[in-house]
Protein backbone atom coordinates (compact mmCIF):
# COMPACT_ATOMS: atom_id res chain seq x y z
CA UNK A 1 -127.82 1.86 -41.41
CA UNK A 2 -125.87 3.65 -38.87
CA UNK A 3 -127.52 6.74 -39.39
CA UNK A 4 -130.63 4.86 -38.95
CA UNK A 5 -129.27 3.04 -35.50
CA UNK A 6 -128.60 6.57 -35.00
CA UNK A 7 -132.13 7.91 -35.38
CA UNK A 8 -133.63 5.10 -33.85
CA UNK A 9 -131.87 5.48 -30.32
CA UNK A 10 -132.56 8.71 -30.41
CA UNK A 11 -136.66 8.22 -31.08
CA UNK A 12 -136.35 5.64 -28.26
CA UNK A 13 -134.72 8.05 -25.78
CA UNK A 14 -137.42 10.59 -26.71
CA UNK A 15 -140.91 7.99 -26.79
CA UNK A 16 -139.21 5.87 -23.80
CA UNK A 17 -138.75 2.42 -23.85
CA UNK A 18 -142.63 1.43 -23.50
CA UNK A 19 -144.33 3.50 -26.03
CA UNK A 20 -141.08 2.81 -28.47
CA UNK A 21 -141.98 -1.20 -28.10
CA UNK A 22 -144.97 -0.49 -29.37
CA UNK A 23 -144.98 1.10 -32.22
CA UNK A 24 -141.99 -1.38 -33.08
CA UNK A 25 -144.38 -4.43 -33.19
CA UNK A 26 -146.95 -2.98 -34.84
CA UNK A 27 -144.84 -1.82 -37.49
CA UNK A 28 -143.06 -6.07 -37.16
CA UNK A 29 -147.10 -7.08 -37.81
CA UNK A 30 -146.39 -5.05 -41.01
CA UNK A 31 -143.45 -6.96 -42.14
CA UNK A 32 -145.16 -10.24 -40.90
CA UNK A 33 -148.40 -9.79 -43.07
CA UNK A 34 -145.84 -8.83 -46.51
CA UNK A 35 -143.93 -11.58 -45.87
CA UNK A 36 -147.36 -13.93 -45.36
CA UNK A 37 -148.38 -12.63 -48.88
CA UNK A 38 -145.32 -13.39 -50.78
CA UNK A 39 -144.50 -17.62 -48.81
CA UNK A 40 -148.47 -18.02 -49.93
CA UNK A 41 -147.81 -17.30 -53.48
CA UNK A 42 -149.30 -13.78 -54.06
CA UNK A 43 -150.18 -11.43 -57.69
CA UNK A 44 -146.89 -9.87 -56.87
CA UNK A 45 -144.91 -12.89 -56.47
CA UNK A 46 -145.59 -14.06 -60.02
CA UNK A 47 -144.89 -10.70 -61.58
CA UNK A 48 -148.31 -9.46 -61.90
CA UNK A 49 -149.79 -6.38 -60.48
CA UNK A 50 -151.76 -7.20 -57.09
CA UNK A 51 -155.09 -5.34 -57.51
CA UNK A 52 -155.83 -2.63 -54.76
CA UNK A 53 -158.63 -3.70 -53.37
CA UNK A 54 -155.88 -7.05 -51.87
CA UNK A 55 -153.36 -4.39 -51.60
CA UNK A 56 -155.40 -2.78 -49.00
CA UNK A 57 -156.92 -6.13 -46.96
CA UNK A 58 -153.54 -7.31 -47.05
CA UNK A 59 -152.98 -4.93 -43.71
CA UNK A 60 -156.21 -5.61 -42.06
CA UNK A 61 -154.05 -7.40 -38.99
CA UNK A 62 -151.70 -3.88 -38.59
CA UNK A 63 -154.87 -2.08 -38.16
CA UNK A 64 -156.49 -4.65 -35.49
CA UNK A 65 -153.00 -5.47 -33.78
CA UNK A 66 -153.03 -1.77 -33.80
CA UNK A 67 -156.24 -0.97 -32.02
CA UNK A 68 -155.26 -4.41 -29.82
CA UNK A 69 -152.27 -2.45 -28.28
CA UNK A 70 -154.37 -0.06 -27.87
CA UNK A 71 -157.44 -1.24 -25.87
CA UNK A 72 -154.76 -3.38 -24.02
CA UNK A 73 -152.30 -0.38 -22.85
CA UNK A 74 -155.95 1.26 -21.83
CA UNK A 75 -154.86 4.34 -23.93
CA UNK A 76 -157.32 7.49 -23.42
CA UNK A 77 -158.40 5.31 -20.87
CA UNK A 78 -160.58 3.62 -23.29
CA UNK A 79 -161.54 0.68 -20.60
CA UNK A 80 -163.40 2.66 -19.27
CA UNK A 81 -165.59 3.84 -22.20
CA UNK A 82 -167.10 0.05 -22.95
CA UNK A 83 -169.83 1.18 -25.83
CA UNK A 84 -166.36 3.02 -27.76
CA UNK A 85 -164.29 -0.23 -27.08
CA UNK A 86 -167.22 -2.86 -28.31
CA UNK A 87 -168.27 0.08 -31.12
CA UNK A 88 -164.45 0.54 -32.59
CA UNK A 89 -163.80 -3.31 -32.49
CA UNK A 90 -167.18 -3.96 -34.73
CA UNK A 91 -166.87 -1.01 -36.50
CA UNK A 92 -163.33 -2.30 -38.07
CA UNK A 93 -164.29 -5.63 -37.79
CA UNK A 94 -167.11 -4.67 -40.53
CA UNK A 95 -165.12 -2.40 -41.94
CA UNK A 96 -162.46 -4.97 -42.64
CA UNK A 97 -165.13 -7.18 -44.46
CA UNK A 98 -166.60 -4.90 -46.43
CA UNK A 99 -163.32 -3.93 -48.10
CA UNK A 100 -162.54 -7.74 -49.50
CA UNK A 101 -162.10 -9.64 -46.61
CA UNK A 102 -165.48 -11.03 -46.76
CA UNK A 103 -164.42 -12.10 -50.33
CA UNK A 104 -161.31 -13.36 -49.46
CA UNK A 105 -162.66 -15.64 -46.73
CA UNK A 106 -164.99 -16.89 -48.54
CA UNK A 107 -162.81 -17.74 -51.87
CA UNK A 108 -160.23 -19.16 -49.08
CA UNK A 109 -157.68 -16.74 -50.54
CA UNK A 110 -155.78 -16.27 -47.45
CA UNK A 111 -155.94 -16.00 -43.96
CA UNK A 112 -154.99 -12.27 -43.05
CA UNK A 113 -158.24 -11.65 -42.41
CA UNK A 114 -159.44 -14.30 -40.03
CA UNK A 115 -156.12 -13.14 -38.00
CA UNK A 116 -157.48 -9.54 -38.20
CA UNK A 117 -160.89 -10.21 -37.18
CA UNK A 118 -158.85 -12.38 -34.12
CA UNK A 119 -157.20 -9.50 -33.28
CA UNK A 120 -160.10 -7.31 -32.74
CA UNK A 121 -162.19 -10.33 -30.93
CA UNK A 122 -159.34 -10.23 -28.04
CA UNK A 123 -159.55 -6.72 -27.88
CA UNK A 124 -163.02 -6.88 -26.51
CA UNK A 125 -162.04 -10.14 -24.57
CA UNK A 126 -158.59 -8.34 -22.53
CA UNK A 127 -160.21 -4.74 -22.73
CA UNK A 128 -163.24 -6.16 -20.89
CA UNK A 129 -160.83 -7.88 -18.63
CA UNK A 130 -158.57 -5.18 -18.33
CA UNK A 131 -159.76 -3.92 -14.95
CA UNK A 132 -158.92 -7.15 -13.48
CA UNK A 133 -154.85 -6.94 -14.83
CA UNK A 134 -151.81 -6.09 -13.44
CA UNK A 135 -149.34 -4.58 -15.20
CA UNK A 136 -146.77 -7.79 -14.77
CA UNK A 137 -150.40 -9.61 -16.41
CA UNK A 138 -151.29 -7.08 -19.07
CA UNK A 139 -147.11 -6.94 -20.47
CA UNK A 140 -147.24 -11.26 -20.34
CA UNK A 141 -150.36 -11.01 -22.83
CA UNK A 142 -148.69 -8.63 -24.97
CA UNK A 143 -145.50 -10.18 -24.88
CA UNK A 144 -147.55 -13.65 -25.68
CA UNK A 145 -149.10 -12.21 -28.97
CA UNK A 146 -145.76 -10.83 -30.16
CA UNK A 147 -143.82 -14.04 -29.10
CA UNK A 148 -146.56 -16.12 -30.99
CA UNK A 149 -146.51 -13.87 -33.69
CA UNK A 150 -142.53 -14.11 -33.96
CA UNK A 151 -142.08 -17.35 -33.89
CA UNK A 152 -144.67 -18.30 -36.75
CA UNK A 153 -142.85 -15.56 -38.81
CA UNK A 154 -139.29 -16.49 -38.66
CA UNK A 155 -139.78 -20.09 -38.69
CA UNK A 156 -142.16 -19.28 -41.83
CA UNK A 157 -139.29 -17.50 -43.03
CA UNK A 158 -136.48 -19.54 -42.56
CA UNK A 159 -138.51 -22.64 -44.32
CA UNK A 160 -139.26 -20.54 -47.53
CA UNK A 161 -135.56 -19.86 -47.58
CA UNK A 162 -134.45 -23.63 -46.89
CA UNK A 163 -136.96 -24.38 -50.08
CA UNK A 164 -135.89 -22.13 -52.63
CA UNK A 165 -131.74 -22.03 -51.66
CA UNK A 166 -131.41 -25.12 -50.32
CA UNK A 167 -128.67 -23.38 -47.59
CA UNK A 168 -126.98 -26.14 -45.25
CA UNK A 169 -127.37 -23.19 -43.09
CA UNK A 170 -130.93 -22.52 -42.55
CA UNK A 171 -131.40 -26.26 -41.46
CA UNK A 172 -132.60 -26.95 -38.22
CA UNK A 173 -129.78 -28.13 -36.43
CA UNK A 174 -127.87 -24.72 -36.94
CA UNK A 175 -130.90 -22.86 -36.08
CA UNK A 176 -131.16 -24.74 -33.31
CA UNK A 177 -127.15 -24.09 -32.18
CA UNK A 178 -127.56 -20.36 -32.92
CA UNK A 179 -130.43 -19.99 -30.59
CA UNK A 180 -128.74 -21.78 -27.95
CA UNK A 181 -125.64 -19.96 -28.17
CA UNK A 182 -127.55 -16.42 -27.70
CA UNK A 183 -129.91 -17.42 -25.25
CA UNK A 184 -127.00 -18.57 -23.17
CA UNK A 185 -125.21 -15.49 -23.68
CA UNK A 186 -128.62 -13.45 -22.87
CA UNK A 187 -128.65 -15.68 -19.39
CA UNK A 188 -125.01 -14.78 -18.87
CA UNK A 189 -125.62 -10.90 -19.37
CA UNK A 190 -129.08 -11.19 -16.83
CA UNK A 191 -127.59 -13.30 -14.36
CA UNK A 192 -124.61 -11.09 -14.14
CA UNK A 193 -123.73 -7.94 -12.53
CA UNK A 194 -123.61 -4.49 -14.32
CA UNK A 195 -120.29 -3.86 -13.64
CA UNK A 196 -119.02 -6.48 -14.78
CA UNK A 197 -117.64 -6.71 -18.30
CA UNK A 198 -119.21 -9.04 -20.23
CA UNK A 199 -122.95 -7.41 -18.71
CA UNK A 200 -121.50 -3.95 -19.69
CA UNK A 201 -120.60 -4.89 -23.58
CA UNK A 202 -123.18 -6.90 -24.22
CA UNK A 203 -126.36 -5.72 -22.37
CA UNK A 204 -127.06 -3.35 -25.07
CA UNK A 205 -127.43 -6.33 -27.47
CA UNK A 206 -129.09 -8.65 -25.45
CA UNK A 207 -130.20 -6.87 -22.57
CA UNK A 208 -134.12 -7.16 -22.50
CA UNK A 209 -134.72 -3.38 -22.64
CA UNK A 210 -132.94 -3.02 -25.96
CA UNK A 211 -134.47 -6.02 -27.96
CA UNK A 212 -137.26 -4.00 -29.50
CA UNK A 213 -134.52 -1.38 -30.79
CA UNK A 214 -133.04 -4.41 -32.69
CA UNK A 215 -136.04 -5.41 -34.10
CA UNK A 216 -136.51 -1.66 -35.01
CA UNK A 217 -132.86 -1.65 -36.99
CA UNK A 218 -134.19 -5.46 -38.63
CA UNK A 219 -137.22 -3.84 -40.24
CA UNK A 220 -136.01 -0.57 -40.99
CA UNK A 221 -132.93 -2.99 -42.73
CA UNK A 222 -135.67 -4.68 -44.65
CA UNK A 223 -137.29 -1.50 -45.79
CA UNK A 224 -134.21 -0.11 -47.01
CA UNK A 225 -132.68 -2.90 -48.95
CA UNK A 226 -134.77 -2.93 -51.76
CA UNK A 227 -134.13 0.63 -52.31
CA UNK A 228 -130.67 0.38 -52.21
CA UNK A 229 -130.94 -2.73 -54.59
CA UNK A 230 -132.88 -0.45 -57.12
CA UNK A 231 -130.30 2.52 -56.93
CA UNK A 232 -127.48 0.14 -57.14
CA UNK A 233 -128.63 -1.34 -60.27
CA UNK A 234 -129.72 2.14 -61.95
CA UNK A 235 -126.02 2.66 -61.69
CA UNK A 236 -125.11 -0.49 -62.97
């Protein structure tokens, strides 16, 4: 993990902060969707093999959340080319049905592709509206999505765990004091000035510019672990 801290400062030096952010959500949508599949009770969860056809619908909302950053960001200047920003959005949008979301809409399977289809209905919506933004307007929607987005994963997440361990410690009240302790030190490290020492150890933590790396080192954590479980136990 330290060589992959390592690797990830450096890719965020190189991309910049902005273009890093991104493609650090998008791959977060990726770990949001896997987790989705196993806390609704998935093929894979029960030990059988998940067919491919699911395998591949399952990341329907990476591909729109994908094309949503995007049309938003106004990449290749794509706002201004409306017929290949209305085109691309129904062009996935069937796409994504014809694959077995259709299927699993209609069985009431799961929801992953409702989100997706979501997804690509705001990117017509915001790249519409795009020449109307400022940038202070177009980061607050994109922040929005990945705030809503966050906060329906980890509470998702820390509920499955409460269920099946029954930890005093994934209870609400120490949730609760957890968050309040951080955000106050977060307000601490804003509010303060950069030379001063508390703002100088901790603002590469908490500081606002860095969150997204520490997302980054979360998922690449949750990636890694179960290989490390498998080669641990081969040696076992």
């Amino acid at each position: 993990m330290v060589v992959v801290l390592g690797l990830l400062v450096a890719l965020r030096a190189l991309l910049g902060v902005a273009l890093f952010s991104a493609l650090a959500w998008i791959w977060f949508v990726g770990h949001f969707v896997k987790a989705e599949v196993v806390f609704s009770g998935s093929p894979a969860k029960a030990g059988l093999p998940k067919p491919l056809i699911d395998r591949i619908s399952s990341y329907q909302p990476v591909v729109s959340f994908g094309w949503l950053s995007l049309v938003l960001f106004n990449v290749a200047h794509i706002q201004e080319h409306r017929w290949m920003l209305f085109a691309g959005s129904l062009f996935l949008g069937a796409f994504m049905l014809i694959i077995g979301g259709w299927r699993q809409l209609a069985k009431g399977e799961n929801k992953l592709p409702a989100v997706a289809l979501f997804f690509l209905g705001e990117s017509k919506v915001w790249g519409t509206y795009g020449a109307y933004m400022t940038p202070a307007f177009r980061n607050g929607v994109y922040v929005f999505h990945v705030a809503g987005a966050s906060f329906f994963h980890y509470l998702g997440s820390h509920a499955y765990g409460r269920e099946r361990t029954h930890d005093r410690w994934l209870g609400i009240a120490p949730i609760l004091a957890v968050n309040v302790v951080l955000v106050t030190l977060g307000w601490a490290v804003a509010a303060g000035r950069p030379e001063e020492l508390l703002s100088l150890v901790l603002t590469p933590v908490l500081g606002v510019g860095w969150f997204t790396l520490w997302v980054a080192v979360h998922l690449a954590a949750s990636d890694i672990l179960p290989v490390w479980k498998q080669i641990a136990s081969s040696r076992a």
